[in-house]
PDB file of N, CA and C in Angstrom:
ATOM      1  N   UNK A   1     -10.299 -12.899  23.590  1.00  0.00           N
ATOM      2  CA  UNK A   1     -11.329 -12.202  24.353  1.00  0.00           C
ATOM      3  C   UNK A   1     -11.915 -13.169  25.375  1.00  0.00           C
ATOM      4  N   UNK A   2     -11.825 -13.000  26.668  1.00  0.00           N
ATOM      5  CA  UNK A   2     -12.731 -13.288  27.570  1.00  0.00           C
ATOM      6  C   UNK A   2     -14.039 -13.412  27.769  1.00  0.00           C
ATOM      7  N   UNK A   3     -14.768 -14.402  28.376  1.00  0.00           N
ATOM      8  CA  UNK A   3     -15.982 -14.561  28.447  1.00  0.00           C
ATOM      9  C   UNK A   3     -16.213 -13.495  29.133  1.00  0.00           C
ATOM     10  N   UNK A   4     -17.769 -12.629  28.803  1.00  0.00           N
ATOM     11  CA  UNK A   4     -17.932 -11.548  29.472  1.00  0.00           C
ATOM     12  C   UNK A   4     -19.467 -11.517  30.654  1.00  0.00           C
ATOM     13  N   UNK A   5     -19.971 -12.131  29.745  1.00  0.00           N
ATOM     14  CA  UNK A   5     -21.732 -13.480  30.556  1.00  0.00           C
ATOM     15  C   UNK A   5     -21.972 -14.761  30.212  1.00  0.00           C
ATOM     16  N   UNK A   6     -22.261 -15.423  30.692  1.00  0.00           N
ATOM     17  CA  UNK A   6     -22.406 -16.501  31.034  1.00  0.00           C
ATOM     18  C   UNK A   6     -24.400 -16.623  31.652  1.00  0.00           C
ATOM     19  N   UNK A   7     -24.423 -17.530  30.452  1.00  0.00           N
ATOM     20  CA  UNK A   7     -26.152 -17.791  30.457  1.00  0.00           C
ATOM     21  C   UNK A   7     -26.113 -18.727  31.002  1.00  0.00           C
ATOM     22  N   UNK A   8     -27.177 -19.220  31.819  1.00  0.00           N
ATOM     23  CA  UNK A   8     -27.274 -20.493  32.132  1.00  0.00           C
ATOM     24  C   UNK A   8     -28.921 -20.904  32.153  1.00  0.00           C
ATOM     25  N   UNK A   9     -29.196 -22.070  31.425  1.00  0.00           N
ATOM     26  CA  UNK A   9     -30.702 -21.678  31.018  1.00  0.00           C
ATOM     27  C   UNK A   9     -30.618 -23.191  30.946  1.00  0.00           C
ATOM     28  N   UNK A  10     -31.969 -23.418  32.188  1.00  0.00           N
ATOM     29  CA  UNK A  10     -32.513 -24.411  32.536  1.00  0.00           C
ATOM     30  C   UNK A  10     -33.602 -25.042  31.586  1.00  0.00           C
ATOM     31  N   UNK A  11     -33.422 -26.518  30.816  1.00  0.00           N
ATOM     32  CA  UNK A  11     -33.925 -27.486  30.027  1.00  0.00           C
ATOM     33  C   UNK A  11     -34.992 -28.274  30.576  1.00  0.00           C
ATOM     34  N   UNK A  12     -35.257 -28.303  31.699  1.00  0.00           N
ATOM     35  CA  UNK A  12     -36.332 -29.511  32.071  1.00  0.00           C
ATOM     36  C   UNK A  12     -37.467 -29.785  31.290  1.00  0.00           C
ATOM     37  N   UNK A  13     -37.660 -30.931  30.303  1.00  0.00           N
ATOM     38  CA  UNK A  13     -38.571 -31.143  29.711  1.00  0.00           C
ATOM     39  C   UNK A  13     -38.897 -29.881  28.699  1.00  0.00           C
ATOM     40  N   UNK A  14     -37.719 -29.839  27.569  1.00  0.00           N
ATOM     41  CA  UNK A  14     -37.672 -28.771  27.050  1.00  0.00           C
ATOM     42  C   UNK A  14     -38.033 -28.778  25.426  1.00  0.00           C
ATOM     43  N   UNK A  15     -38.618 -29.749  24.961  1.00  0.00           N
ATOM     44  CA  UNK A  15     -38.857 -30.026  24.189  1.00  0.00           C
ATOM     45  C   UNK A  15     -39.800 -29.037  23.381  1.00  0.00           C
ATOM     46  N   UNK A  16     -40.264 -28.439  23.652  1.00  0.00           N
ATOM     47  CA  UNK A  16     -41.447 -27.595  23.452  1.00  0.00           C
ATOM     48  C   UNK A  16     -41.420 -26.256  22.847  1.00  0.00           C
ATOM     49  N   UNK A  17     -40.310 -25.598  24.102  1.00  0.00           N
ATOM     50  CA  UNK A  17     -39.382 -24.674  23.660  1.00  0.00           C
ATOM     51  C   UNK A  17     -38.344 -24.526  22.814  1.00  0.00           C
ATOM     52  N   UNK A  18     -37.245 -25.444  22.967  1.00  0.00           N
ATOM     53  CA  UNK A  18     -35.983 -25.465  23.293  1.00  0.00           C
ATOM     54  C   UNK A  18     -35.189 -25.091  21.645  1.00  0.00           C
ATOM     55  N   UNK A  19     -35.961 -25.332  20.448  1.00  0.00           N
ATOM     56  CA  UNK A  19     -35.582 -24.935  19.422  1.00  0.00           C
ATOM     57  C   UNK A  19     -35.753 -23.398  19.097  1.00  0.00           C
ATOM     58  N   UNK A  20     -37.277 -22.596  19.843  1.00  0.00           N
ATOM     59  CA  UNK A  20     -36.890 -21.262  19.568  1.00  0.00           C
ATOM     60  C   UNK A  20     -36.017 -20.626  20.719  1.00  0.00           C
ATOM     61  N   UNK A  21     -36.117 -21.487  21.458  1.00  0.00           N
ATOM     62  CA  UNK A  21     -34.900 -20.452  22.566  1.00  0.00           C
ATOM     63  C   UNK A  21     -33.678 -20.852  22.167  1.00  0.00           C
ATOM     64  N   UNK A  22     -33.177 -21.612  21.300  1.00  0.00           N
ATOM     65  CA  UNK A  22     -32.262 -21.286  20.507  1.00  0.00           C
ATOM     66  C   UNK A  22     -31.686 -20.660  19.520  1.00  0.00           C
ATOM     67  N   UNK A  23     -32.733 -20.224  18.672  1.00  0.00           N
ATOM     68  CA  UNK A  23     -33.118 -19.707  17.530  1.00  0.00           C
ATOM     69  C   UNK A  23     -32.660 -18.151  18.127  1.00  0.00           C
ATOM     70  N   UNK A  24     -33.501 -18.038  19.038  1.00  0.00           N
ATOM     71  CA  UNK A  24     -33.086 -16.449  19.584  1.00  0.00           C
ATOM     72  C   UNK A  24     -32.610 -16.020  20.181  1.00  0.00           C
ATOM     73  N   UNK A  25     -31.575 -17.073  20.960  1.00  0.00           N
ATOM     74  CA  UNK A  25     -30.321 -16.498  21.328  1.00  0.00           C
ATOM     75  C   UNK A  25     -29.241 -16.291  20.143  1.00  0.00           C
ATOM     76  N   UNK A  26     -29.255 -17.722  19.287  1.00  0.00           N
ATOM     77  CA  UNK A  26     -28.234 -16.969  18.463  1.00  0.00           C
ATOM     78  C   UNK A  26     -28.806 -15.823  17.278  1.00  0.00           C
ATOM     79  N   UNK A  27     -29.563 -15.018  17.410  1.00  0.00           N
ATOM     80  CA  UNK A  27     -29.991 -13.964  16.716  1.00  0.00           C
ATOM     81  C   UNK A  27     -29.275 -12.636  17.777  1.00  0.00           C
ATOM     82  N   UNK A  28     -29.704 -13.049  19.393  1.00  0.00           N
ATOM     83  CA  UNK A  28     -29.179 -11.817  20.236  1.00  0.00           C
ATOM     84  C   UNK A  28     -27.689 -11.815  19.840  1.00  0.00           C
ATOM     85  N   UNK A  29     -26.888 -12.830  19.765  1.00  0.00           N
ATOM     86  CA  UNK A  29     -25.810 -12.920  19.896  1.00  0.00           C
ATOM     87  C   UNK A  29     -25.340 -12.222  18.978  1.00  0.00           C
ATOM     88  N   UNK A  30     -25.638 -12.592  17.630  1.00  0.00           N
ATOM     89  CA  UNK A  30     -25.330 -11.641  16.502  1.00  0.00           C
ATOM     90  C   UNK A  30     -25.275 -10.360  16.316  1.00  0.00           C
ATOM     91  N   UNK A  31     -26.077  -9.430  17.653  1.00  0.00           N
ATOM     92  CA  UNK A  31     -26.123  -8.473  18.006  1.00  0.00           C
ATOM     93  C   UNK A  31     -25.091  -7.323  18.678  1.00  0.00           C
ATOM     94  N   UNK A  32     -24.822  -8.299  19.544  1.00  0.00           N
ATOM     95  CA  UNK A  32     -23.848  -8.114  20.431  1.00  0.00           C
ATOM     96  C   UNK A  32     -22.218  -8.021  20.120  1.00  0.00           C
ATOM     97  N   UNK A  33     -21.413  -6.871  21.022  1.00  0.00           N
ATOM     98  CA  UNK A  33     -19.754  -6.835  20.665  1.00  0.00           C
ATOM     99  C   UNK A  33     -18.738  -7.394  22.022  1.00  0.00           C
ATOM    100  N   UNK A  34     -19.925  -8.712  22.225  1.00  0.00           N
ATOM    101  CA  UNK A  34     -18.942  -9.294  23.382  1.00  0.00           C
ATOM    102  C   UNK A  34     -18.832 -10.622  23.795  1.00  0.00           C
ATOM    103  N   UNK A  35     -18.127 -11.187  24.290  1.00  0.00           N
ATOM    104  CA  UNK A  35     -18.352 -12.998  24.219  1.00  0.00           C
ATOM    105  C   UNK A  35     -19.244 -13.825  25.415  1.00  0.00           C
ATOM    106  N   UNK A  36     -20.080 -14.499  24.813  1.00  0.00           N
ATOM    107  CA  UNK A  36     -20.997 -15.080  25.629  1.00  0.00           C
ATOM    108  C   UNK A  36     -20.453 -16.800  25.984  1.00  0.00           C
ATOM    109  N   UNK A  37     -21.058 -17.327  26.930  1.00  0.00           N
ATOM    110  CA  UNK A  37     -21.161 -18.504  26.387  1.00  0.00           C
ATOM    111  C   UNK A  37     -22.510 -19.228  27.343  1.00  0.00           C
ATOM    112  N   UNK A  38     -22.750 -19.844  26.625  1.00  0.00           N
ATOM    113  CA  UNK A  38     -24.178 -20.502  27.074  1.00  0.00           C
ATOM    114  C   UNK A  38     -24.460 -21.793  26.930  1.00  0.00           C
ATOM    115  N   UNK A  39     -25.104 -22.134  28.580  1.00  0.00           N
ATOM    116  CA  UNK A  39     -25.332 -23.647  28.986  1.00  0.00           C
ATOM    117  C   UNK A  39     -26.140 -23.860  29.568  1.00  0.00           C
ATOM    118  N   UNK A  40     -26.921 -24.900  28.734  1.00  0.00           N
ATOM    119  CA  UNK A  40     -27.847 -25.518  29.283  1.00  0.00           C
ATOM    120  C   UNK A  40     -27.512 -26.840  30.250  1.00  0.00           C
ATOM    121  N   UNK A  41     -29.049 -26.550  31.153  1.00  0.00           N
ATOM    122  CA  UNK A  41     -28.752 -27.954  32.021  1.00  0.00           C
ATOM    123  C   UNK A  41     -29.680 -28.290  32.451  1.00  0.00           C
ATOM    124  N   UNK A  42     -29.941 -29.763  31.958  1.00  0.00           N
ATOM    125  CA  UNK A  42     -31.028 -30.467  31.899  1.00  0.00           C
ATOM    126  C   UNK A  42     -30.695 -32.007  33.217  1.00  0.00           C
ATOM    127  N   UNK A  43     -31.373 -31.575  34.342  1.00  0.00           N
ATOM    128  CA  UNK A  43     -31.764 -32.282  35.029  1.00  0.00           C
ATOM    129  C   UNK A  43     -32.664 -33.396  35.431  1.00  0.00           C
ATOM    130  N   UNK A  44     -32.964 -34.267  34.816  1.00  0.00           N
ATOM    131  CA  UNK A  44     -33.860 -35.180  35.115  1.00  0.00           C
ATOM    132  C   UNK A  44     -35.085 -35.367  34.458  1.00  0.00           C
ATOM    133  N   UNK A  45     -34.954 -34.732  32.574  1.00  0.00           N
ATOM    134  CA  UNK A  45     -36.038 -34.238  32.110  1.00  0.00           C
ATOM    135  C   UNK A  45     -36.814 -36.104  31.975  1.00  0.00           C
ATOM    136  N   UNK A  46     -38.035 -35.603  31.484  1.00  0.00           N
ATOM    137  CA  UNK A  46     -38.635 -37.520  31.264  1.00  0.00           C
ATOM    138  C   UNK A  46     -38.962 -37.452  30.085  1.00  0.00           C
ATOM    139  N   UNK A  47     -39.234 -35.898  29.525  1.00  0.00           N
ATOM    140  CA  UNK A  47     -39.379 -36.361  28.183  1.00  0.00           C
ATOM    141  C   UNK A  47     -38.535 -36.061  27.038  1.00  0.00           C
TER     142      UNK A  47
END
């Protein structure tokens, strides 16, 4: 199966977030009957 979306979800200084916006993507995912794949990209975070 082919990738069907493609997330792309920006990290800058993501510390804060970055464990429940993980948490709940892979909950959406579990949802879903199609292939994702998802990347983060962290540019220049400082912390």
């Amino acid at each position: 199966m082919s990738v069907k979306l493609s997330l792309v979800i920006p990290v800058y200084n993501a510390e804060l977030f970055i464990f429940d916006t993980l948490t709940r993507i892979q909950k959406w995912k579990q949802t879903i009957n199609y292939k994702v794949e998802v990347i983060f990209v962290n540019d220049g975070s400082i912390r």
